[in-house]
Protein backbone atom coordinates (compact mmCIF):
# COMPACT_ATOMS: atom_id res chain seq x y z
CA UNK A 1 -75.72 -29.01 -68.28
CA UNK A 2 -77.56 -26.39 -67.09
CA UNK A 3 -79.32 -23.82 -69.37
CA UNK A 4 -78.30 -19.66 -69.75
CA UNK A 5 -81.29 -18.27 -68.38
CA UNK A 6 -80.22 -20.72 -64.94
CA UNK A 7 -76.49 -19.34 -65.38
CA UNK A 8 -77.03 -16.43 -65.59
CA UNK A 9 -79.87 -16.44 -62.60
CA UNK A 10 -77.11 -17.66 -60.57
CA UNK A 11 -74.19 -14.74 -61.66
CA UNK A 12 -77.12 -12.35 -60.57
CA UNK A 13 -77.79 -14.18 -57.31
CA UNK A 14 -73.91 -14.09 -56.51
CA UNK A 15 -73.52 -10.48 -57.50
CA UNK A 16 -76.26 -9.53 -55.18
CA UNK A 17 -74.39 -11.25 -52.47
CA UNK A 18 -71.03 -9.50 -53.03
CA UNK A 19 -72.43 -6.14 -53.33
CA UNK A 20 -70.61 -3.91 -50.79
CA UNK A 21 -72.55 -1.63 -48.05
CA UNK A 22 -71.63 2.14 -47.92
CA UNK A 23 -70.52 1.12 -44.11
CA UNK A 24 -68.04 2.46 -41.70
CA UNK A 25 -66.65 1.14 -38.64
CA UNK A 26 -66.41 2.94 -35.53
CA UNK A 27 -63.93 1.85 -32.44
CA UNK A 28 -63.61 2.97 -28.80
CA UNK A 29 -67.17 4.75 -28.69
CA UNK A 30 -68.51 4.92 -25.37
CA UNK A 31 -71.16 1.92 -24.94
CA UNK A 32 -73.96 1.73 -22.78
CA UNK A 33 -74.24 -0.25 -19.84
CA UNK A 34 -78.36 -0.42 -19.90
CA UNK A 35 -79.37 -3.96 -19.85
CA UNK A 36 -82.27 -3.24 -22.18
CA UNK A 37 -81.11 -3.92 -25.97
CA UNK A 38 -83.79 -1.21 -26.97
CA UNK A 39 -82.11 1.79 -24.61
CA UNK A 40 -78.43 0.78 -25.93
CA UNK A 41 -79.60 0.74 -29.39
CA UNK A 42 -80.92 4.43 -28.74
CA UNK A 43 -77.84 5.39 -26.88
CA UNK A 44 -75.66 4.21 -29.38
CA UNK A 45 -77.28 6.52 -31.92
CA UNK A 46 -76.94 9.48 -29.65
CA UNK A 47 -73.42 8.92 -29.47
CA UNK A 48 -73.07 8.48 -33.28
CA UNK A 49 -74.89 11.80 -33.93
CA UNK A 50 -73.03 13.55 -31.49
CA UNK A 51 -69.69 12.21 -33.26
CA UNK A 52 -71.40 13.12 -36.94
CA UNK A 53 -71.87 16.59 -35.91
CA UNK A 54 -68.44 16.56 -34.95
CA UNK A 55 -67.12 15.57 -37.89
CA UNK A 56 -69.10 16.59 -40.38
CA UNK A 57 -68.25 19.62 -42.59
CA UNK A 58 -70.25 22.99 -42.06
CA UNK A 59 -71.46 22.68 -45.84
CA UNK A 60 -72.79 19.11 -45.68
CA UNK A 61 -76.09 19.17 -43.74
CA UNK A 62 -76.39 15.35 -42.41
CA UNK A 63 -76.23 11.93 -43.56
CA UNK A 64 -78.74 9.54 -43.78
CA UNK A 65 -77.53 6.63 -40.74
CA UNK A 66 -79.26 3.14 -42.14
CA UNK A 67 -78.11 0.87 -39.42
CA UNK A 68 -76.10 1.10 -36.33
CA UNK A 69 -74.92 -2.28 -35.33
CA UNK A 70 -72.82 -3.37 -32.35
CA UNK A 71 -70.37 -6.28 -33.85
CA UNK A 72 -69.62 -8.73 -30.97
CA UNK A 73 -71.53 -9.70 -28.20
CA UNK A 74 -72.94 -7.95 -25.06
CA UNK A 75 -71.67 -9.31 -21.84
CA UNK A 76 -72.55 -6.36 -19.46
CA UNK A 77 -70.80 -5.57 -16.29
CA UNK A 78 -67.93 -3.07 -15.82
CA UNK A 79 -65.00 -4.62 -17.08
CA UNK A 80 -66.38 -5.39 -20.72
CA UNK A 81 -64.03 -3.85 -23.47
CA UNK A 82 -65.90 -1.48 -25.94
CA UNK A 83 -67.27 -3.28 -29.09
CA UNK A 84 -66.98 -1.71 -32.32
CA UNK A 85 -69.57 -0.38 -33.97
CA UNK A 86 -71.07 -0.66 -37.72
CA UNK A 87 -72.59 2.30 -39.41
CA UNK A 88 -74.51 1.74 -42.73
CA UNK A 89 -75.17 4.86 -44.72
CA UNK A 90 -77.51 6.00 -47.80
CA UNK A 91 -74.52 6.19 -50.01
CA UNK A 92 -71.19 5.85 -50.52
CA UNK A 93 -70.83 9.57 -50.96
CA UNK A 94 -71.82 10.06 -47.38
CA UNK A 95 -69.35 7.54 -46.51
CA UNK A 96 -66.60 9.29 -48.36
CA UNK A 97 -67.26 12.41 -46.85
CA UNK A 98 -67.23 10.77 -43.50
CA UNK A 99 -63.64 9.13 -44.15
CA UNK A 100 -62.54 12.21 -45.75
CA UNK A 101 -62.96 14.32 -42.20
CA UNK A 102 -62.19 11.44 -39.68
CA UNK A 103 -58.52 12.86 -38.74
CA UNK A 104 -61.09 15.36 -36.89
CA UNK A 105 -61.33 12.39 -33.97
CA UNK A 106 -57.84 12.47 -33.29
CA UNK A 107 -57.56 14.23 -29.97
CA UNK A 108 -60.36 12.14 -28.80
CA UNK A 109 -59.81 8.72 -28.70
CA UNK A 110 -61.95 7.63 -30.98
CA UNK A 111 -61.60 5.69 -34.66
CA UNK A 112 -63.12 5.87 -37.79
CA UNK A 113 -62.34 3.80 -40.58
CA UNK A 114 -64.01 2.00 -43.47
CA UNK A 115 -65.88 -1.40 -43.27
CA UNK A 116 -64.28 -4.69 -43.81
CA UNK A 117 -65.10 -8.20 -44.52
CA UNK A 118 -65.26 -10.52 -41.70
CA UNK A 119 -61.66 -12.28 -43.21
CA UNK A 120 -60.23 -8.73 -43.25
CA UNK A 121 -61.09 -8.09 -39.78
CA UNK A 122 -59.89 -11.30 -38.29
CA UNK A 123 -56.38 -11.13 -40.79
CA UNK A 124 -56.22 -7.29 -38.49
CA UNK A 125 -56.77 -8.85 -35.30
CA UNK A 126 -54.48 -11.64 -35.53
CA UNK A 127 -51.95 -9.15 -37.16
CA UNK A 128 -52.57 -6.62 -34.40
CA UNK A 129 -52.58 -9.76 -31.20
CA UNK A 130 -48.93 -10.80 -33.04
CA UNK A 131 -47.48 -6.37 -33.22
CA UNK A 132 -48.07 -7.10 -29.43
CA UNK A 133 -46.30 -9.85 -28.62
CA UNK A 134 -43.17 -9.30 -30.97
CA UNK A 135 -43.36 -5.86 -29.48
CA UNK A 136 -42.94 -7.70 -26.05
CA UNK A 137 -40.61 -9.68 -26.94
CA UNK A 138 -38.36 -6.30 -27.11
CA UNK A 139 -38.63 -5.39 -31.04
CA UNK A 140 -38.56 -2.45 -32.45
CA UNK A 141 -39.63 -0.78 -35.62
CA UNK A 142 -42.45 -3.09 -36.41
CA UNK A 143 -45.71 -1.89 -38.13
CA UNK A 144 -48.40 -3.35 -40.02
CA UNK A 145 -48.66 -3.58 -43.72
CA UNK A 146 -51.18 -5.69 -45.91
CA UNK A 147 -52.48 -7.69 -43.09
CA UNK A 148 -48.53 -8.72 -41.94
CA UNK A 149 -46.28 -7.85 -39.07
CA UNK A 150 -43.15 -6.24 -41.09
CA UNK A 151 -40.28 -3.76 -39.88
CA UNK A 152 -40.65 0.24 -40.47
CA UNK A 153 -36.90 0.66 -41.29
CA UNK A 154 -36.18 4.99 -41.76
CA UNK A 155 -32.40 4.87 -42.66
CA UNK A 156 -30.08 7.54 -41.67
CA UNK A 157 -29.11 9.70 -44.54
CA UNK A 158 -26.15 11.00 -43.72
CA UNK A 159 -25.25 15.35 -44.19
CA UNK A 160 -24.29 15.77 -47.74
CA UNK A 161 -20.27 16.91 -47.94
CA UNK A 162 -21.18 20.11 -49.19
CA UNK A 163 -23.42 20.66 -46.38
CA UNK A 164 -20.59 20.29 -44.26
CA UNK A 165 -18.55 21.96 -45.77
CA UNK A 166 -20.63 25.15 -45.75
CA UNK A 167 -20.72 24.77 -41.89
CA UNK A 168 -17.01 25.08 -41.84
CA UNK A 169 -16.47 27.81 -44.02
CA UNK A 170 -19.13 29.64 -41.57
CA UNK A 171 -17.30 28.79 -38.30
């Protein structure tokens, strides 16, 4: 049996573990093809400032960027598909701000949405590889909801009778 002070050592140890990141995730930002690790990193940050400054509100000065990680790995050549990209910030403030303004990014084609676990991610992928195929396959009105493929249904009300029989009287 152990004793408290071990116990509750090892609820501390686990809480530490699960404690979230203020992170975002960017998709479809341009990627360097440098084969130097040192010049992507530094072009990758470019490219996130440039999109900051886009998307940032006049009143809010900056953010403080912690990391900017690449998630996948880095094949080079031409016909590579763009990784996504991790942004840690100072806080989650920052990161609510950012989430707040990222419809701004909708005529370009980049994505900004906030960080998941890796379980998360790969429940979205599969979800997303399986929207494809059914899609495919010739279905229609599918979407995504809670990590499952699921049909969008928008029933047709139909015209009240009153409605109608306004237009009548009109005619």
């Amino acid at each position: 049996m152990q004793d408290l002070t071990s116990q509750s050592k090892a609820v501390n140890t686990i809480l530490k573990e699960a404690k979230f990141l203020p992170s975002l995730i960017i998709w479809n930002l341009e990627q360097s093809k440098d084969n130097d690790p040192a010049k992507r990193h530094a072009r990758d940050l470019q490219f996130v400032e440039s999109v900051m400054r886009n998307v940032l509100p006049e009143e809010v000065s900056g953010v403080h960027i912690t990391k900017v990680i690449r998630l996948g790995k880095w094949v080079g050549g031409e016909t590579q598909p763009r990784r996504i990209l991790e942004l840690v910030l100072g806080s989650f403030e920052e990161r609510d701000i950012l989430l707040k303004n990222a419809p701004k990014t909708r005529d370009s084609n980049i994505r900004i949405r906030p960080d998941w676990p890796l379980e998360d991610r790969m429940k979205w992928k599969n979800a997303l590889m399986e929207l494809k195929t059914r899609k495919l396959n010739g279905e229609n009105n599918l979407t995504i909801k809670g990590f499952r493929v699921v049909r969008s249904w928008k029933p047709m009300l139909p015209r009240p009778v009153w409605v109608e029989r306004m237009i009548i009287k009109r005619s």
